[in-house]
N, C-alpha and C. Protein backbone atom coordinates (compact mmCIF):
# COMPACT_ATOMS: atom_id res chain seq x y z
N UNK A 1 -42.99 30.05 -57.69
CA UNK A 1 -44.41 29.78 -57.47
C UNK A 1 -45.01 29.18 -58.75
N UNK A 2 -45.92 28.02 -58.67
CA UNK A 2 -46.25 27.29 -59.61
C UNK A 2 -48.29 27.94 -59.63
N UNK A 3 -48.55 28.43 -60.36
CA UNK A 3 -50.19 28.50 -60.16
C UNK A 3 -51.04 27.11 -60.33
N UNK A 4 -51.90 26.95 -59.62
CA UNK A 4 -52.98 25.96 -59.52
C UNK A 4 -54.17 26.36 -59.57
N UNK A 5 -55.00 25.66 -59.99
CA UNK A 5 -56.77 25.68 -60.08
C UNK A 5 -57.27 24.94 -58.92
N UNK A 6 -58.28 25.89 -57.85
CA UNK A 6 -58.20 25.15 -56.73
C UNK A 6 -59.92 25.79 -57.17
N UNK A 7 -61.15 24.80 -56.36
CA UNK A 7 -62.49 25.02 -56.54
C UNK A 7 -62.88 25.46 -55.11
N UNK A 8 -63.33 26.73 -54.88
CA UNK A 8 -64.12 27.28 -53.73
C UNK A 8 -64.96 27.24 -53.72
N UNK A 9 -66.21 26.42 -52.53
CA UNK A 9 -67.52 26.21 -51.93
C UNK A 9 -67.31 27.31 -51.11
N UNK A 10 -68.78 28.18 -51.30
CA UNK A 10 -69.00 29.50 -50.68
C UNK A 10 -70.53 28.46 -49.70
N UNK A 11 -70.10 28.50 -48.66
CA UNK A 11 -70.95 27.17 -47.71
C UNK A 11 -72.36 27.96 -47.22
N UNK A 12 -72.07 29.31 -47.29
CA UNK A 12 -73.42 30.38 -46.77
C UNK A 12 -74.64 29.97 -48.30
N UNK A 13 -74.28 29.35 -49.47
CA UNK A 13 -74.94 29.80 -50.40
C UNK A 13 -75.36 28.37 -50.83
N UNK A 14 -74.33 27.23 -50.51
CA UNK A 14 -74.66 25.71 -51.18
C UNK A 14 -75.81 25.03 -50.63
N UNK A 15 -76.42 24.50 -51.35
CA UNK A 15 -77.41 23.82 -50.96
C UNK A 15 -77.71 22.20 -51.02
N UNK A 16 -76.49 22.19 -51.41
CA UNK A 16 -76.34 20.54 -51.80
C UNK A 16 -76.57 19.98 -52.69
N UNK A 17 -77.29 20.66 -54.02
CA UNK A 17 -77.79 20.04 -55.30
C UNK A 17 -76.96 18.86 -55.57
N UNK A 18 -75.43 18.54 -55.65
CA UNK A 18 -75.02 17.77 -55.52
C UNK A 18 -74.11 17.85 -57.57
N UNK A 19 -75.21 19.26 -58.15
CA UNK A 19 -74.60 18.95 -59.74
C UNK A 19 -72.72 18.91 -60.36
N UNK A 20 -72.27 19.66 -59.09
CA UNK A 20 -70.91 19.65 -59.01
C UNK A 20 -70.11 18.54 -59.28
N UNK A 21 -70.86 17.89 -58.27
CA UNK A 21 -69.56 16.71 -58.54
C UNK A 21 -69.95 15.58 -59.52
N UNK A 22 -71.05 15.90 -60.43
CA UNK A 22 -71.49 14.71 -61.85
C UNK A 22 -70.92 15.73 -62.90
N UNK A 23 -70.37 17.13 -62.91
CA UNK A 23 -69.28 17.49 -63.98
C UNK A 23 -68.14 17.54 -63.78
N UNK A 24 -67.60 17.50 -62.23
CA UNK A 24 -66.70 17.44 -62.29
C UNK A 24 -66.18 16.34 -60.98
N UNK A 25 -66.39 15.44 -61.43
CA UNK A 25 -65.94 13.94 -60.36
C UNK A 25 -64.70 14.10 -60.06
N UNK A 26 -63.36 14.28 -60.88
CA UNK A 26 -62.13 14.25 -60.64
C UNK A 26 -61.97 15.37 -59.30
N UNK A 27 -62.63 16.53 -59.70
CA UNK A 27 -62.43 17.32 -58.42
C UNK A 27 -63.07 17.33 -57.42
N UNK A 28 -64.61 16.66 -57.29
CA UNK A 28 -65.71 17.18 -56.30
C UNK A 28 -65.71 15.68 -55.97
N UNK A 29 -66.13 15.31 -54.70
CA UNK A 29 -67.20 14.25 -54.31
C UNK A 29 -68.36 14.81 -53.41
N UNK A 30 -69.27 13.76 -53.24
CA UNK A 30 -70.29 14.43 -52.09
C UNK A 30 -70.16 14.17 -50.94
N UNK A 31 -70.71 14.62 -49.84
CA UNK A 31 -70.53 13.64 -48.65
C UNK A 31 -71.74 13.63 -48.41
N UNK A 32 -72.03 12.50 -47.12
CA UNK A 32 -73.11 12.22 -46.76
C UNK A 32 -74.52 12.57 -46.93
N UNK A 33 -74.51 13.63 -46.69
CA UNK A 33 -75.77 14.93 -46.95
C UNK A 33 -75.92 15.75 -48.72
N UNK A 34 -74.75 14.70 -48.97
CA UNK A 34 -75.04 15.50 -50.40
C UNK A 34 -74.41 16.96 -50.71
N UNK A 35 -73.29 17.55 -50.30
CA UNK A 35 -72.54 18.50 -50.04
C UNK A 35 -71.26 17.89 -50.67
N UNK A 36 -70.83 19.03 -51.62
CA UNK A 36 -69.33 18.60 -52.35
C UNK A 36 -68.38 18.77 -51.36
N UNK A 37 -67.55 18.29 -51.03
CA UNK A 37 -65.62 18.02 -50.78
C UNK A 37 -65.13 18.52 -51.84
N UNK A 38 -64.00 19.42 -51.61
CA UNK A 38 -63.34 19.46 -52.58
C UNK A 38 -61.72 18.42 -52.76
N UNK A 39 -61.39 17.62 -53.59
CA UNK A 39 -60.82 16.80 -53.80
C UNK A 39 -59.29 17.14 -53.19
N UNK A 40 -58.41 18.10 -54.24
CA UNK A 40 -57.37 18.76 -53.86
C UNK A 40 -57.64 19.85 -55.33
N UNK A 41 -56.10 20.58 -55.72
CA UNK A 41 -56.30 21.11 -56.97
C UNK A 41 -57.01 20.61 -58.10
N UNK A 42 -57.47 21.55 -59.32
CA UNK A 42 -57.73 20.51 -60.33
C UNK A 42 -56.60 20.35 -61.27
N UNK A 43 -57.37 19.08 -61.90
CA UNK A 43 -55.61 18.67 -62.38
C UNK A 43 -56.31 19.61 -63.97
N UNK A 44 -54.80 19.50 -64.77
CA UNK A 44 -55.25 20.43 -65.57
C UNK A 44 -55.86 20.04 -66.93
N UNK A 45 -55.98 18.77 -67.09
CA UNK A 45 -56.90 18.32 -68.01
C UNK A 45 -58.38 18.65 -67.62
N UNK A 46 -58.78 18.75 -65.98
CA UNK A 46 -60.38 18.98 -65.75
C UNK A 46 -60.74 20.06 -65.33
N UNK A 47 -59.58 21.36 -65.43
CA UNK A 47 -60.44 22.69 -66.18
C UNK A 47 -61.98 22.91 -66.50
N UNK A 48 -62.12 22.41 -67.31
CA UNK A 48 -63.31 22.81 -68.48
C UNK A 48 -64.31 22.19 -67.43
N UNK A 49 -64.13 20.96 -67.39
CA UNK A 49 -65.06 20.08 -66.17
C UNK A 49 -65.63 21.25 -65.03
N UNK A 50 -64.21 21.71 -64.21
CA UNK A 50 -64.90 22.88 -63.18
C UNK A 50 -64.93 23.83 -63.44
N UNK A 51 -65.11 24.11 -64.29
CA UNK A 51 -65.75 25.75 -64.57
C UNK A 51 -66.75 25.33 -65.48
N UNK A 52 -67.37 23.96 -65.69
CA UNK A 52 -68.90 24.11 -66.39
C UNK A 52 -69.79 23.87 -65.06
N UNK A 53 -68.61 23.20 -64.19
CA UNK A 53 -69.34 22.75 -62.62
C UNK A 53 -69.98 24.50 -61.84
N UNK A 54 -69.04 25.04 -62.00
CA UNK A 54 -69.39 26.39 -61.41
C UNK A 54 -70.53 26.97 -62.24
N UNK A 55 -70.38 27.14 -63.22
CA UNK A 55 -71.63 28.02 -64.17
C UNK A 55 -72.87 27.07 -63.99
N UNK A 56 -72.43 25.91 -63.57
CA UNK A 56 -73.92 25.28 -63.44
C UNK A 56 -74.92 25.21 -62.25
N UNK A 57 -74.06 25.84 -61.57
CA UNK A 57 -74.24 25.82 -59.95
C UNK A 57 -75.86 26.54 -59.82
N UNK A 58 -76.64 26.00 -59.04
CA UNK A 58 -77.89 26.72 -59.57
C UNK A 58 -77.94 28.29 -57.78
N UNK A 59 -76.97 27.45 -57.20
CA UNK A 59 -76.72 28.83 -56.31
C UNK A 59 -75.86 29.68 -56.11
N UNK A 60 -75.04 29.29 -56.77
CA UNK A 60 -73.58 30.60 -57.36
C UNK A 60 -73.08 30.02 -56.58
N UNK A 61 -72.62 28.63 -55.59
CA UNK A 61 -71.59 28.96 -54.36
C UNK A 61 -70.31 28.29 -55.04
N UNK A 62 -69.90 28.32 -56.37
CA UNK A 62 -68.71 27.63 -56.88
C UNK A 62 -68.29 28.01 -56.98
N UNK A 63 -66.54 29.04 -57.02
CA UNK A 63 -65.65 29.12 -58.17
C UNK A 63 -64.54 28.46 -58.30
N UNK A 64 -63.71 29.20 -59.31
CA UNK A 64 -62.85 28.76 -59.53
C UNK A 64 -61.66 29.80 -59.43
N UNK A 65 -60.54 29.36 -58.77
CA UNK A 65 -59.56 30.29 -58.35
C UNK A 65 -58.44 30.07 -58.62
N UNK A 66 -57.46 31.18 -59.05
CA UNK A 66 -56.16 30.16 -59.09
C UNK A 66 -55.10 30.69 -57.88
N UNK A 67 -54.42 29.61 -57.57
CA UNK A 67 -53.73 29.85 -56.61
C UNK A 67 -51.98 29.82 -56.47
N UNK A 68 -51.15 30.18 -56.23
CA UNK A 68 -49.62 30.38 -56.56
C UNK A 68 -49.39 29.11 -55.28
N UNK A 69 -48.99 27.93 -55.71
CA UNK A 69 -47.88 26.99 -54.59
C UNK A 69 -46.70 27.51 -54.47
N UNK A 70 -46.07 27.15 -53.25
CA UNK A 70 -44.50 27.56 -53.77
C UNK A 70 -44.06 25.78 -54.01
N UNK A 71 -42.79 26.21 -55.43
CA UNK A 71 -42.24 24.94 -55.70
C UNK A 71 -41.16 24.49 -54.89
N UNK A 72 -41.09 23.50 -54.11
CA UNK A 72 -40.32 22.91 -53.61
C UNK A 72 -38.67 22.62 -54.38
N UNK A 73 -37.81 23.21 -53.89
CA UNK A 73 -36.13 22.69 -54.80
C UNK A 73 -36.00 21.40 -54.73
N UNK A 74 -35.16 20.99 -56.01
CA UNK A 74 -35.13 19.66 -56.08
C UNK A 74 -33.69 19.26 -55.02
N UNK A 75 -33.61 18.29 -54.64
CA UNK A 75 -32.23 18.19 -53.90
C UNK A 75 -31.39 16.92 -54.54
């Protein structure tokens, strides 16, 4: 198992401010309404990016989680 940084939208709490994804672009976009997507994992240079994205969140619905992949064998 390889751990990853994956970003959770808590959707009962977001409101769309939209500040997510201007700290952290690599991981967030918006959609239509102004509501983040989350991209896929973060890669691990933009760390810092989402977790200033989360603390900035003015409604708490961000975090940041890490998650175990399993690694695929090489063949």
């Amino acid at each position: 198992m390889a751990p990853q940084l994956h970003l959770v939208v808590d959707w009962i709490r977001c409101r769309g401010h939209g500040i997510c994804a201007e700290l952290a672009p690599e991981a967030i976009v918006l959609d239509d309404w102004g509501f983040p997507m989350v991209k896929a994992a973060v890669p691990h240079d933009g760390e810092r990016d989402a977790q200033r994205a989360c603390d900035a969140c003015p409604s708490s619905a961000l975090t940041l989680v890490e998650v175990d992949v399993p690694v695929s064998p090489k063949r």
